[in-house]
C-alpha atoms as a PDB file:
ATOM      1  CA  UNK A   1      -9.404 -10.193  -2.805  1.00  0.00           C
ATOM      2  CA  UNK A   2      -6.734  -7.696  -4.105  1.00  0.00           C
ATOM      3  CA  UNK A   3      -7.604  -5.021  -1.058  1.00  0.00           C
ATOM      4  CA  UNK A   4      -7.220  -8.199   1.151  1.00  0.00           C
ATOM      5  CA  UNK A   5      -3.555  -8.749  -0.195  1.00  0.00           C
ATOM      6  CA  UNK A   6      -3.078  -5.219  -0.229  1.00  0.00           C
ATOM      7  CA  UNK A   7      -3.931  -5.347   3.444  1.00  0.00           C
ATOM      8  CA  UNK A   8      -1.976  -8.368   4.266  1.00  0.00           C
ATOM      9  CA  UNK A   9       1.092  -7.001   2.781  1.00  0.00           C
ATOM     10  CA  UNK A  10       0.635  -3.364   4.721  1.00  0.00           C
ATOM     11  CA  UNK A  11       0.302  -4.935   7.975  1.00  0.00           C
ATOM     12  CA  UNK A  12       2.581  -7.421   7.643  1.00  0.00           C
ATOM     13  CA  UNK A  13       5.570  -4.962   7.204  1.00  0.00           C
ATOM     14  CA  UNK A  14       4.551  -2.766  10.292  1.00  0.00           C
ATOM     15  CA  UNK A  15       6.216  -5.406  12.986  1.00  0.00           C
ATOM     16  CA  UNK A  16       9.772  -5.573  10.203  1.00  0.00           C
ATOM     17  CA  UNK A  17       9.055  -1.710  10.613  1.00  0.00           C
ATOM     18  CA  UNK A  18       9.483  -1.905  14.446  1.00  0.00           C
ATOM     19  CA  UNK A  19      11.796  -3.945  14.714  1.00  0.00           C
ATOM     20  CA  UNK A  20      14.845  -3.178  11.888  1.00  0.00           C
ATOM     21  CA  UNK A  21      14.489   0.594  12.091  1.00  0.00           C
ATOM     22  CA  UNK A  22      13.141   4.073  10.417  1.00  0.00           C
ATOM     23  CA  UNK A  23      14.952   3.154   7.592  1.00  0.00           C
ATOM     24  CA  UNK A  24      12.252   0.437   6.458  1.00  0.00           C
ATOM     25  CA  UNK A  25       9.318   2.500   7.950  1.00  0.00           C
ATOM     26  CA  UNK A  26      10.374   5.242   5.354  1.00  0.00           C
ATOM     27  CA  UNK A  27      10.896   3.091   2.458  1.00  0.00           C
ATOM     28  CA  UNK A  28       6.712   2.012   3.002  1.00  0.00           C
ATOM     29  CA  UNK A  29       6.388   5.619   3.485  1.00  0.00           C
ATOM     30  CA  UNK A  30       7.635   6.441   0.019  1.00  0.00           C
ATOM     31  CA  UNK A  31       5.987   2.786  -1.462  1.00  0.00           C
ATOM     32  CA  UNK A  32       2.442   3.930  -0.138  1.00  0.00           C
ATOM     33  CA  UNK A  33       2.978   7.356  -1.352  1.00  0.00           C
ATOM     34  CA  UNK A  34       4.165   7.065  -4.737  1.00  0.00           C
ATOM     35  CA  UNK A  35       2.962   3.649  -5.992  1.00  0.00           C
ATOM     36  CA  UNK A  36      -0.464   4.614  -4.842  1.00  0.00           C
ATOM     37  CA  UNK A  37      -1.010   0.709  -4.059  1.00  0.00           C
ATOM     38  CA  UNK A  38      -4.473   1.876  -2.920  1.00  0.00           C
ATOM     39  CA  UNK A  39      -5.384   2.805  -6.590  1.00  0.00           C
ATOM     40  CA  UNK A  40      -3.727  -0.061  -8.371  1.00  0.00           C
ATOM     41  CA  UNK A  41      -6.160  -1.982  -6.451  1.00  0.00           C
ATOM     42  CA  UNK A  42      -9.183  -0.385  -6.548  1.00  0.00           C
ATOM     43  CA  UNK A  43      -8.923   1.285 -10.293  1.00  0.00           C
ATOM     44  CA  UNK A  44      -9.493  -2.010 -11.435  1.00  0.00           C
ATOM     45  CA  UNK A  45     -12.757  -2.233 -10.597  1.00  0.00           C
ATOM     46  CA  UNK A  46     -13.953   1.255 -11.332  1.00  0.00           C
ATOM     47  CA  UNK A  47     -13.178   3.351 -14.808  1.00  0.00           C
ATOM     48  CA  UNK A  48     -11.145   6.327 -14.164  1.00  0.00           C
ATOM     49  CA  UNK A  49     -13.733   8.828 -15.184  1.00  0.00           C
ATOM     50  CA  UNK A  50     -16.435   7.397 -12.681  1.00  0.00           C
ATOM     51  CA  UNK A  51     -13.489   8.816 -10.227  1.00  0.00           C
ATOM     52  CA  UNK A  52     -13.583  12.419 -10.578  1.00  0.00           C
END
């Protein structure tokens, strides 16, 4: 359910990306890249050791 959101949200911005500007489309850029969304989801589920 939280990879759904995770997905909503993504997608959802792409279309504000096209439409206000680079500016936005590089603020994602730094928000996927740094947050790591993708883990905050899916650490949950799985201990950090089972990772690596």
């Amino acid at each position: 359910m939280r990879g759904l959101a995770l997905g909503l949200v993504f997608f959802c911005l792409i279309p504000f990306i096209l439409i206000k500007g680079p500016f936005f489309g590089i603020l994602m850029w730094y928000w996927v890249s740094l947050m790591n969304p993708q883990e905050e989801v899916w650490m949950s589920f799985l201990p950090r050791c089972h990772m690596r």
